[in-house]
C-alpha atoms as a PDB file:
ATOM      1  CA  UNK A   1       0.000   0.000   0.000  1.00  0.00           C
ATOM      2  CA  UNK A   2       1.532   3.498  -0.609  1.00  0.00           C
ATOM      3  CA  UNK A   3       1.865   5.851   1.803  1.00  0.00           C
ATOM      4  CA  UNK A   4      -0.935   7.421   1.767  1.00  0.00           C
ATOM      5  CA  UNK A   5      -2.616   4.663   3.843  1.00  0.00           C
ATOM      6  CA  UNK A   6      -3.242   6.802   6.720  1.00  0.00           C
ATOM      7  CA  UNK A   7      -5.491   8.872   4.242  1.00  0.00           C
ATOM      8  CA  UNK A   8      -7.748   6.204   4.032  1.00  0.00           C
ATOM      9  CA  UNK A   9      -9.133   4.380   6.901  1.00  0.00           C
ATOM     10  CA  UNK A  10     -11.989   2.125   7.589  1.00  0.00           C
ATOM     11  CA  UNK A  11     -12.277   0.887   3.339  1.00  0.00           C
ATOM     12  CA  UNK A  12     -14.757  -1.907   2.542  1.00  0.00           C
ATOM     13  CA  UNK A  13     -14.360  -4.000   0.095  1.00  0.00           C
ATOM     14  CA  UNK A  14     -18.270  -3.974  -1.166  1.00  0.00           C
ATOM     15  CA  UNK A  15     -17.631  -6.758  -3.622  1.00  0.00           C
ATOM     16  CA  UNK A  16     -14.712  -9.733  -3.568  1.00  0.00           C
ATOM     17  CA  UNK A  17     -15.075 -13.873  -4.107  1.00  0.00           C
ATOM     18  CA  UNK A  18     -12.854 -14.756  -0.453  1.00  0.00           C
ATOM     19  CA  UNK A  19     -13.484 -18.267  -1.500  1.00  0.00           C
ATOM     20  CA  UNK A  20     -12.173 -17.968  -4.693  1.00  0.00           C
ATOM     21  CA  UNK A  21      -9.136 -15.799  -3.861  1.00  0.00           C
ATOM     22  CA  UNK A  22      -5.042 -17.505  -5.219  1.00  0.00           C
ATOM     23  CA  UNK A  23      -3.230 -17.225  -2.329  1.00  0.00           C
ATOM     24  CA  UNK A  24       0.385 -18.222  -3.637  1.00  0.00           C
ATOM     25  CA  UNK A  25       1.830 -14.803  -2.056  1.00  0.00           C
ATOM     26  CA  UNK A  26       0.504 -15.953   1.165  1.00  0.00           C
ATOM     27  CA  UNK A  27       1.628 -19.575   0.900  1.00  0.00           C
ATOM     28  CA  UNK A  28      -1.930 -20.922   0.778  1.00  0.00           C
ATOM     29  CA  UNK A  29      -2.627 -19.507   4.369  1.00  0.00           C
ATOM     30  CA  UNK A  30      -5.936 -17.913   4.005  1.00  0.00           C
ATOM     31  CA  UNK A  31      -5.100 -16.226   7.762  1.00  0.00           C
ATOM     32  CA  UNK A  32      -2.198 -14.299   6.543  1.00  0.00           C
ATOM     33  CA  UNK A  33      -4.378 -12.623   3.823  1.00  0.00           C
ATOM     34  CA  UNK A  34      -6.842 -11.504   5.993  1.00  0.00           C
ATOM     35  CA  UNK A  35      -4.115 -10.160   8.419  1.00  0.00           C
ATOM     36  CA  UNK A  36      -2.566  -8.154   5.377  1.00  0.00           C
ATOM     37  CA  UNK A  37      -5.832  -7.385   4.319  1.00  0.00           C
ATOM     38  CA  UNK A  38      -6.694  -5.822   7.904  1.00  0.00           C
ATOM     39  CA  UNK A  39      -3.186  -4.022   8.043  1.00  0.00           C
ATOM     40  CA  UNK A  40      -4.121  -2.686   5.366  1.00  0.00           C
ATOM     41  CA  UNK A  41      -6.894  -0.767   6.416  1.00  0.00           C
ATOM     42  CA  UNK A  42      -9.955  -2.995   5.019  1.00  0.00           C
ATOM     43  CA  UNK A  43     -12.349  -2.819   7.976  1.00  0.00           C
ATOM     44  CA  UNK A  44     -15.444  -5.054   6.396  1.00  0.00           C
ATOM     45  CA  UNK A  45     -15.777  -7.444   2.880  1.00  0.00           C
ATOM     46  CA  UNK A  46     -18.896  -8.519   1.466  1.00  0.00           C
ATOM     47  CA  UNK A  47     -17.907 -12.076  -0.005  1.00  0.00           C
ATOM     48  CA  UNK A  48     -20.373 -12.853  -2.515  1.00  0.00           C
ATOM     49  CA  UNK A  49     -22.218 -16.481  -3.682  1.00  0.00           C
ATOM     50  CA  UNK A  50     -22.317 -17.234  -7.148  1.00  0.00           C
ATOM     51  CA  UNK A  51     -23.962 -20.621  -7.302  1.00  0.00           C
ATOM     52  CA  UNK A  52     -25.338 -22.750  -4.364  1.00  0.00           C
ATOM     53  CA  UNK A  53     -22.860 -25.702  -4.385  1.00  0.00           C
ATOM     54  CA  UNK A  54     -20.361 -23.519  -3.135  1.00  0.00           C
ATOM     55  CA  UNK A  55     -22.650 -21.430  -0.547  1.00  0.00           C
ATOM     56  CA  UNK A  56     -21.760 -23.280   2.542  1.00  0.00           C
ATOM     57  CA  UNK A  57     -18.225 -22.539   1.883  1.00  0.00           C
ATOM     58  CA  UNK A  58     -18.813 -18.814   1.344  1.00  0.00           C
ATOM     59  CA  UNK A  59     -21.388 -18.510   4.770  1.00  0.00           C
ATOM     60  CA  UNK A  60     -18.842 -20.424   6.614  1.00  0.00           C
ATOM     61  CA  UNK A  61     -16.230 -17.517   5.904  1.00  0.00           C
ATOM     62  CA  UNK A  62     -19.210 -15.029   7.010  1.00  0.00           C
ATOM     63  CA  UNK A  63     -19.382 -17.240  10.319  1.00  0.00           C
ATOM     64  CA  UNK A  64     -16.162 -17.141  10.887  1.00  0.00           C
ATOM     65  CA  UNK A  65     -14.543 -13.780  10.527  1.00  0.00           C
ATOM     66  CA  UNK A  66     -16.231 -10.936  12.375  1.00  0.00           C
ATOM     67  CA  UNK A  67     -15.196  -8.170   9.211  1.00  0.00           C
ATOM     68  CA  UNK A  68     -16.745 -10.676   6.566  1.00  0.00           C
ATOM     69  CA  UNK A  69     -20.921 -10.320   5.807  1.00  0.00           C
ATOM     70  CA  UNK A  70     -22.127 -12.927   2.778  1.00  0.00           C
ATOM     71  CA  UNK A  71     -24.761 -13.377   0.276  1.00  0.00           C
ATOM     72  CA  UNK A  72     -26.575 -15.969  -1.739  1.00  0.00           C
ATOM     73  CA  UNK A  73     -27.315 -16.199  -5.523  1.00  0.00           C
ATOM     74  CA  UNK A  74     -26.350 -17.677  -9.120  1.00  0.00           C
ATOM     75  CA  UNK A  75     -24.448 -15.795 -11.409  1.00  0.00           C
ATOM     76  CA  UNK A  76     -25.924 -15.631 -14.881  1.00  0.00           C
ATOM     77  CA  UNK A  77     -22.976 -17.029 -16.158  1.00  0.00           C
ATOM     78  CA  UNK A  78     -22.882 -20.482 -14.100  1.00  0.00           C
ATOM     79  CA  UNK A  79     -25.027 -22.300 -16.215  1.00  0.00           C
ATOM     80  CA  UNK A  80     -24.487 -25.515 -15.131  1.00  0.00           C
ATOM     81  CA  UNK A  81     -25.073 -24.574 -11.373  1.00  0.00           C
ATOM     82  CA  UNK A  82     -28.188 -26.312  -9.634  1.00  0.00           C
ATOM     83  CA  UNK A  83     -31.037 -23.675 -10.503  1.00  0.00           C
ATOM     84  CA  UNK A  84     -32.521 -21.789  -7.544  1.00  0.00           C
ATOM     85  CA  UNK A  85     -35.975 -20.944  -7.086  1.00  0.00           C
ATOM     86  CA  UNK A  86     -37.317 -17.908  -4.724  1.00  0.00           C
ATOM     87  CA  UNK A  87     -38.012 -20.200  -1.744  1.00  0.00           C
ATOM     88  CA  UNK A  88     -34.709 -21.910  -1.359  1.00  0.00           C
ATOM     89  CA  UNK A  89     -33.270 -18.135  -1.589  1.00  0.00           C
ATOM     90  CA  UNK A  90     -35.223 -17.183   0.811  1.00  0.00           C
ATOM     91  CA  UNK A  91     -34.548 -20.291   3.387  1.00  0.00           C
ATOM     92  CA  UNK A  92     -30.419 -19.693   3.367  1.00  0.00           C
ATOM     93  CA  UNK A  93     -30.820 -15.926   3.060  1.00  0.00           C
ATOM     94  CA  UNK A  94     -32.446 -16.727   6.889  1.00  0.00           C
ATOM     95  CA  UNK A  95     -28.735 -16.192   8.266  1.00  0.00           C
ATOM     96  CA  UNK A  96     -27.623 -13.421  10.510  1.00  0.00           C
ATOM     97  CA  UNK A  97     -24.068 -13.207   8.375  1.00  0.00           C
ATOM     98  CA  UNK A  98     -26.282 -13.412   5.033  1.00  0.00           C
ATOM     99  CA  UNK A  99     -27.046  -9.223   3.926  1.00  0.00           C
ATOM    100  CA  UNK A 100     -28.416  -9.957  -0.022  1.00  0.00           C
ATOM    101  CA  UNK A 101     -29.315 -11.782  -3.151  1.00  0.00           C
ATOM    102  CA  UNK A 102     -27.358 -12.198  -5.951  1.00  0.00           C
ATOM    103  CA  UNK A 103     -25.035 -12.380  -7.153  1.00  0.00           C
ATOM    104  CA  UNK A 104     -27.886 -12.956 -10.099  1.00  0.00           C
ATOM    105  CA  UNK A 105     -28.330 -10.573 -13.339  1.00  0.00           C
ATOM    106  CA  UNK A 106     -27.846 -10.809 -16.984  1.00  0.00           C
ATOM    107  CA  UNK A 107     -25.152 -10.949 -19.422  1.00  0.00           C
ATOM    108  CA  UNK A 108     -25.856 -11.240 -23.097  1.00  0.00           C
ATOM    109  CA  UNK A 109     -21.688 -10.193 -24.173  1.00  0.00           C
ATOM    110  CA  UNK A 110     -21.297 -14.069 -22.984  1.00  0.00           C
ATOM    111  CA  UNK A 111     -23.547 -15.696 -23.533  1.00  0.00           C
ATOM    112  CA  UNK A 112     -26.250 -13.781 -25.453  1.00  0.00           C
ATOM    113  CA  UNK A 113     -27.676 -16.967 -27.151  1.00  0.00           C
ATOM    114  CA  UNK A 114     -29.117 -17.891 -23.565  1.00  0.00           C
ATOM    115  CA  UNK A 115     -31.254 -15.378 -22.635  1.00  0.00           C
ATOM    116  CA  UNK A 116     -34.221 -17.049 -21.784  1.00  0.00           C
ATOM    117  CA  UNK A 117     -33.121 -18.702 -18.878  1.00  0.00           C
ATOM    118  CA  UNK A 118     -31.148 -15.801 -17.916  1.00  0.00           C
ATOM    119  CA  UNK A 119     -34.141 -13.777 -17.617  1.00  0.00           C
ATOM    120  CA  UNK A 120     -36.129 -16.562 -15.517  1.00  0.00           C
ATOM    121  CA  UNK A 121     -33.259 -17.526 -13.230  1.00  0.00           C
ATOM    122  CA  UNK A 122     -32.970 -13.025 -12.691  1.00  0.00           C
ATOM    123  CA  UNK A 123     -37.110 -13.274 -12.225  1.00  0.00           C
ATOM    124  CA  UNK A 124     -36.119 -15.981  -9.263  1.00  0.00           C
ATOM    125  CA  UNK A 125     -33.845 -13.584  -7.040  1.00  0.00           C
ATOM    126  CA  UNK A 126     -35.694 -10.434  -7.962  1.00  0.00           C
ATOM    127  CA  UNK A 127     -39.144 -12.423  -5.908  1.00  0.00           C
ATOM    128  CA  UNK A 128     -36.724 -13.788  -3.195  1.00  0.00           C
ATOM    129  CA  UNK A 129     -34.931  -9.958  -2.773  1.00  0.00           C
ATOM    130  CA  UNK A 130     -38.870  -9.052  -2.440  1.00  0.00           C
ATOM    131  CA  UNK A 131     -40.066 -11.409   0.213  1.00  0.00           C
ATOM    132  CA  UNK A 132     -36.643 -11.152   1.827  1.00  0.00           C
ATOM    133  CA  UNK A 133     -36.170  -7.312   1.582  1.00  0.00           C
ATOM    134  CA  UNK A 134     -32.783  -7.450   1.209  1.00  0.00           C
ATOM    135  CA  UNK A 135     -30.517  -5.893  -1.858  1.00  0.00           C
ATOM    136  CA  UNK A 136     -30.174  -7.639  -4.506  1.00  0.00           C
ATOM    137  CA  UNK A 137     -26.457  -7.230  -6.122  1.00  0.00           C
ATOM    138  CA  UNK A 138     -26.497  -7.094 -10.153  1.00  0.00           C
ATOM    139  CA  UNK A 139     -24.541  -8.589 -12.956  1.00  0.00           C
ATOM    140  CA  UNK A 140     -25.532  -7.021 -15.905  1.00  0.00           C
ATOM    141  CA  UNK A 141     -23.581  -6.524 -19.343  1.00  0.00           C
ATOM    142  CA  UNK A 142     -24.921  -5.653 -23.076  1.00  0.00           C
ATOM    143  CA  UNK A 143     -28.541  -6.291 -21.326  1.00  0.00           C
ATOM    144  CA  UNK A 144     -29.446  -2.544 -20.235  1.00  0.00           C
ATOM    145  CA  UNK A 145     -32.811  -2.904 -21.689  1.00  0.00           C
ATOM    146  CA  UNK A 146     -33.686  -6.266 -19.884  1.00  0.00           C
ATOM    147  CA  UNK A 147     -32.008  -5.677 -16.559  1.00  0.00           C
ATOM    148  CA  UNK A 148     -34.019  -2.606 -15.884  1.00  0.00           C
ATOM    149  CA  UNK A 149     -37.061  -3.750 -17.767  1.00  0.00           C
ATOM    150  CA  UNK A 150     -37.363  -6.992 -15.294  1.00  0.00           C
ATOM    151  CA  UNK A 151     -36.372  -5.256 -12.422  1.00  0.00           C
ATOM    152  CA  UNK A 152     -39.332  -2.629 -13.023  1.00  0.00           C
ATOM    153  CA  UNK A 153     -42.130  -5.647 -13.724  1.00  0.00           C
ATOM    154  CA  UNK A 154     -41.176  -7.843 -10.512  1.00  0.00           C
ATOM    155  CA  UNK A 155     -39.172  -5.622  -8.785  1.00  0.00           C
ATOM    156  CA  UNK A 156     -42.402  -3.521  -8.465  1.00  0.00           C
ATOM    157  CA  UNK A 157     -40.711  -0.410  -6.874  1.00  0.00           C
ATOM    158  CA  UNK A 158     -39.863  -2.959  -3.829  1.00  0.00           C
ATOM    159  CA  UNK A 159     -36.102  -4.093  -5.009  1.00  0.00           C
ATOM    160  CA  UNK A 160     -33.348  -1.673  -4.208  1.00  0.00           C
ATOM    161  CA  UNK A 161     -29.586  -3.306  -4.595  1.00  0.00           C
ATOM    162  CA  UNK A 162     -26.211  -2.485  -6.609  1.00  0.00           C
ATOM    163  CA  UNK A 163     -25.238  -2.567 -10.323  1.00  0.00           C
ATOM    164  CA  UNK A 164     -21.689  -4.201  -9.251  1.00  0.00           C
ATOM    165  CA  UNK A 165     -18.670  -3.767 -11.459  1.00  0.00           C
ATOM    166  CA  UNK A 166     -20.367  -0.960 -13.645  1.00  0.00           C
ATOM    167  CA  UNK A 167     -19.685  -0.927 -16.968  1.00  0.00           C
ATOM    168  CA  UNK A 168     -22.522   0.350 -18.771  1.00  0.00           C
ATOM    169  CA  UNK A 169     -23.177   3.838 -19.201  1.00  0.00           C
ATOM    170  CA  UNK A 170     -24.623   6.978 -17.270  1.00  0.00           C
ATOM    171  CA  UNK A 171     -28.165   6.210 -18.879  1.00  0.00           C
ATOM    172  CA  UNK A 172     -28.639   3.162 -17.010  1.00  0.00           C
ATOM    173  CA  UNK A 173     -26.901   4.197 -14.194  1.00  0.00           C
ATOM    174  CA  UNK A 174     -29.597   7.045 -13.918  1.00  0.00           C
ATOM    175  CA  UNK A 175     -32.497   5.130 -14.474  1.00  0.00           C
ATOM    176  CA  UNK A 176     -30.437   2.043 -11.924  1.00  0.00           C
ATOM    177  CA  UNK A 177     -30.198   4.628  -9.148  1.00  0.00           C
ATOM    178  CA  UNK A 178     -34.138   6.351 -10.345  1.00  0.00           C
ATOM    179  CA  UNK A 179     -35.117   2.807  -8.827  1.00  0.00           C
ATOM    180  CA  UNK A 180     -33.078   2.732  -5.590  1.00  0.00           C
ATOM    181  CA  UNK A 181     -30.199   0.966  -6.714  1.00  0.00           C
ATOM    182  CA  UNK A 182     -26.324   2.019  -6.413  1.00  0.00           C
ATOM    183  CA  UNK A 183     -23.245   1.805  -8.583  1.00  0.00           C
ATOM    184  CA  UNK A 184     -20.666  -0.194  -7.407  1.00  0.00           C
ATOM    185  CA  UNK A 185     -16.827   0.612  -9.574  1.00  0.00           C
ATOM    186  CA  UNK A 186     -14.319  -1.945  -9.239  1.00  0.00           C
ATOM    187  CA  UNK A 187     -10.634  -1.781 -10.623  1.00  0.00           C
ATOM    188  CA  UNK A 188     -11.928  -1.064 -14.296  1.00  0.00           C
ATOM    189  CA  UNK A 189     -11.908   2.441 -13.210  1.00  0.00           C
ATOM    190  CA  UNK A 190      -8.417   2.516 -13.131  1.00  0.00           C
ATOM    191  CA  UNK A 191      -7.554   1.007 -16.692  1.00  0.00           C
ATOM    192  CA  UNK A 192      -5.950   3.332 -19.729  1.00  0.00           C
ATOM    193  CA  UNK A 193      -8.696   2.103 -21.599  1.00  0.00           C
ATOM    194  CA  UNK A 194     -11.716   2.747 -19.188  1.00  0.00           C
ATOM    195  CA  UNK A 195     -12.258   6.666 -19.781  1.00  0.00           C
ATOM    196  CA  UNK A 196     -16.056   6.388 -20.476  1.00  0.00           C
ATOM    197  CA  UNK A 197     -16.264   4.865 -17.363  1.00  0.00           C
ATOM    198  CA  UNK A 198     -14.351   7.242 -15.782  1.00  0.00           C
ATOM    199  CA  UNK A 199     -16.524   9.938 -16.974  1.00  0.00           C
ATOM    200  CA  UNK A 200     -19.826   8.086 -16.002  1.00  0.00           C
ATOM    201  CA  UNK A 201     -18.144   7.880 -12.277  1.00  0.00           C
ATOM    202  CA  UNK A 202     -17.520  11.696 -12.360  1.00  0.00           C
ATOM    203  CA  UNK A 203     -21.663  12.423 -12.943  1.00  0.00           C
ATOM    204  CA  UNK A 204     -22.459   9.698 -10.194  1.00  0.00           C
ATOM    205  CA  UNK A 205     -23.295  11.355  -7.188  1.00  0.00           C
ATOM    206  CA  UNK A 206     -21.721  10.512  -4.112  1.00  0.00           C
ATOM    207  CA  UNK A 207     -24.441   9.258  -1.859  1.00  0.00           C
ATOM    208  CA  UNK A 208     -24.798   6.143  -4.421  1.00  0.00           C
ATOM    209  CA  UNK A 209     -21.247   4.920  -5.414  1.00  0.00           C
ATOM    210  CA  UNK A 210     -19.596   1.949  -3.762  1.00  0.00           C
ATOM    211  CA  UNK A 211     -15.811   0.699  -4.237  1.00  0.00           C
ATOM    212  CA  UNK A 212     -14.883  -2.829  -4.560  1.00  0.00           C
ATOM    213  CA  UNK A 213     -12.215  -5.444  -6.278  1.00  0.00           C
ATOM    214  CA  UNK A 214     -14.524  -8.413  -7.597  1.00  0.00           C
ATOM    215  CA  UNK A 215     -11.107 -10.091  -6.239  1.00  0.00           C
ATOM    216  CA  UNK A 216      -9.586 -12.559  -7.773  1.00  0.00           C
ATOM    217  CA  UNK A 217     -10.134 -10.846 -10.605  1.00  0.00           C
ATOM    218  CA  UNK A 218      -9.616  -7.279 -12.353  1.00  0.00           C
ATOM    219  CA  UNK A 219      -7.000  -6.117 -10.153  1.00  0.00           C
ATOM    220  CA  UNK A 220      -6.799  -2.944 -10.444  1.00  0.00           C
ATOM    221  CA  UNK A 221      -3.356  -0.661 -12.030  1.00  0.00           C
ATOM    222  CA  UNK A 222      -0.819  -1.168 -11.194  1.00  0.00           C
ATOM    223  CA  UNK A 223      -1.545  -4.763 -10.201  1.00  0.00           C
ATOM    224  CA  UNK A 224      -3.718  -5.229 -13.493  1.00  0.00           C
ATOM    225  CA  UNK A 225      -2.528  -8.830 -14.951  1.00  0.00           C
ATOM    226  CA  UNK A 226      -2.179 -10.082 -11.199  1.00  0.00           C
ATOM    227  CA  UNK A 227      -4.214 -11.889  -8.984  1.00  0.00           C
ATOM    228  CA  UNK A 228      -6.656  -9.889  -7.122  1.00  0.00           C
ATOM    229  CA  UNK A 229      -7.281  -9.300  -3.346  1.00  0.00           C
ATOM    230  CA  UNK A 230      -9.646  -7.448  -1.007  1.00  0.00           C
ATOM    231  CA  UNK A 231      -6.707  -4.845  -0.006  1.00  0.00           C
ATOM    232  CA  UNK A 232      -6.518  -3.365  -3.627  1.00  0.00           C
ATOM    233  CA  UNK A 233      -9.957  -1.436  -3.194  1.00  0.00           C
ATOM    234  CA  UNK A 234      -7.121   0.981  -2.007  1.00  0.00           C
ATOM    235  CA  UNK A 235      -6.494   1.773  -5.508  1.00  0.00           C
ATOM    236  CA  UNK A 236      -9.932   1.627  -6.915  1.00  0.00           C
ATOM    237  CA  UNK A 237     -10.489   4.655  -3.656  1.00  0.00           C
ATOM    238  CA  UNK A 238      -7.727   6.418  -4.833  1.00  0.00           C
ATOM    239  CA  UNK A 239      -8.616   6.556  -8.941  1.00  0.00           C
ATOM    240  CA  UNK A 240     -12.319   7.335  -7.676  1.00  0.00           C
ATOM    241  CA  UNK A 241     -11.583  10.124  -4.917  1.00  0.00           C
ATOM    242  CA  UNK A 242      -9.141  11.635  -7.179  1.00  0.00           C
ATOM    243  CA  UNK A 243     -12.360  12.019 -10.327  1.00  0.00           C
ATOM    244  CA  UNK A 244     -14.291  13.180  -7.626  1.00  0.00           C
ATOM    245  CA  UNK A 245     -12.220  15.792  -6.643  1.00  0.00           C
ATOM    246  CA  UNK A 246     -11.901  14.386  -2.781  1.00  0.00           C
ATOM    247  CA  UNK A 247      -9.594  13.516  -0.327  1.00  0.00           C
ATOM    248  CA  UNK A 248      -8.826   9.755   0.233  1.00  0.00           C
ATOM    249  CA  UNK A 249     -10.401   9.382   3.641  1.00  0.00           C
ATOM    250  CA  UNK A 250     -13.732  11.234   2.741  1.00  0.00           C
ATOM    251  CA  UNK A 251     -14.202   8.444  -0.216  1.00  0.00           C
ATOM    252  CA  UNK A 252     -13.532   6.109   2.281  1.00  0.00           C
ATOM    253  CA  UNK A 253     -15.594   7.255   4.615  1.00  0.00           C
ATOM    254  CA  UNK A 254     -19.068   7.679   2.132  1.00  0.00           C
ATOM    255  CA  UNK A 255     -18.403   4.742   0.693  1.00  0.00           C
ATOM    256  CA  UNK A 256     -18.305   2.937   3.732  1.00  0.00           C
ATOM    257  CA  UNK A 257     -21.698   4.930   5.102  1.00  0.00           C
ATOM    258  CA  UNK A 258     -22.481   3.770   1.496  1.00  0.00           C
ATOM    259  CA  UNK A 259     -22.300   0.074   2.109  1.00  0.00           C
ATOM    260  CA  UNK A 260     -24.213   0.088   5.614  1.00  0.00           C
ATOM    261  CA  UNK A 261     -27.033   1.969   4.590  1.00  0.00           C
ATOM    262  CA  UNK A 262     -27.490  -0.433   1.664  1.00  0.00           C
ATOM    263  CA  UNK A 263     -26.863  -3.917   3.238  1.00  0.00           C
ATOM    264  CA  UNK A 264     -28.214  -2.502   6.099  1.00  0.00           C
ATOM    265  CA  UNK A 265     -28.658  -5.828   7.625  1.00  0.00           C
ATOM    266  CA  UNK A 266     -24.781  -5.891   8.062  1.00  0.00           C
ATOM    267  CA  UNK A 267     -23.084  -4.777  11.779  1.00  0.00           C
ATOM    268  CA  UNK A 268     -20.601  -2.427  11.801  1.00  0.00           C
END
């Protein structure tokens, strides 16, 4: 971390996979992470489900480490995970360390040929972030039209939750945000080729960004090409702060206010 750390205390990490994380740096010792992690200045990570075979795994790290909230969901992408339905969402989001849906959405740049049961695996969490009234956290990419049109017809003004990873542009981050949702950026932000993005995070307001690393992947510059870990949302503060024109710490510090107002079900 540079030395600016100081700068920037309390930083969550609104987004990461802890399960999923390669820990050759630490020598496979998950502890050590989470120690540099802390030391780092990460006070809280959201470590987020992407298909139910690997739930227990990702609860269990929720259980276990005070500074670690989790969530349940499919990714749109996992085709060949067990399907949910509403009512087994509902059941395991009945955990204290469990604060949303998803991760669930749509992405049509992958797999665009399978949007069918996209949209009725999406329909699933949307009803079980209703019943539930928890966020729901959003995958979404080339499906702008869909993502908000479903979210309007079962969503039902009822569904508030994050676009994670943002990509898109301001249009759907206005009408995202017009229905209660946030925008989450993640080390994208920080790419030579990500200026469109960077000028969509400048016309975001404040009150609905969040930071995160979607660790193990897209670490951010100037660890872009490496593995990703929870302690890089450093970066992703800095490139953010600095297009908003703020210091460090304040970033840190609405971002953070951010997050608990959101998953709201989470303990500081």
């Amino acid at each position: 971390m540079s030395d600016t750390a100081v700068d920037r205390p309390d930083l969550v990490d609104s987004h990461c996979h802890l399960d999923r994380l390669n820990l050759d740096a630490y020598d496979g010792d998950f502890d050590a992470m989470m120690a540099a992690t802390r030391a780092d200045g990460i006070s809280h990570m959201l470590c987020i489900g992407v298909d139910l075979e690997t739930f227990p795994r990702v609860r269990e790290l929720a259980e276990r480490h005070a500074d670690v909230h989790a969530t349940v969901g499919v990714h749109p992408l996992y085709k060949d995970s067990r399907e949910p339905d509403a009512d087994e969402l509902v059941r395991l989001a009945d955990h204290p360390r469990v604060v949303a849906i998803g991760e669930t959405g749509l992405d049509y740049f992958y797999a665009k040929e399978q949007r069918d049961w996209q949209r009725d695996r999406f329909i699933e969490h949307i009803r079980a972030a209703r019943r539930t009234g928890l966020p729901l956290i959003i995958h979404t990419r080339g499906a702008k039209e869909d993502t908000l049109a479903l979210l309007r017809e079962h969503g039902e003004g009822e569904v508030r939750g994050v676009l994670h990873c943002f990509t898109e542009d301001l249009d759907m981050a206005e009408q995202a945000m017009a229905l209660g949702f946030y925008i989450s950026i993640s080390g994208i932000v920080t790419f030579r080729n990500a200026e469109a993005l960077r000028d969509t995070v400048r016309q975001v307001p404040l009150e609905r960004l969040l930071i995160e690393t979607d660790s193990p992947w897209l670490a951010p510059v100037p660890y872009r090409g490496k593995p990703n870990e929870p302690r890089y949302v450093a970066q992703v503060a800095e490139c953010v702060a600095e297009l908003k024109g703020i210091p460090v710490a304040e970033l840190a510090a609405l971002t953070r206010d951010n997050f608990y107002t959101l998953f709201n079900k989470a303990v500081r």
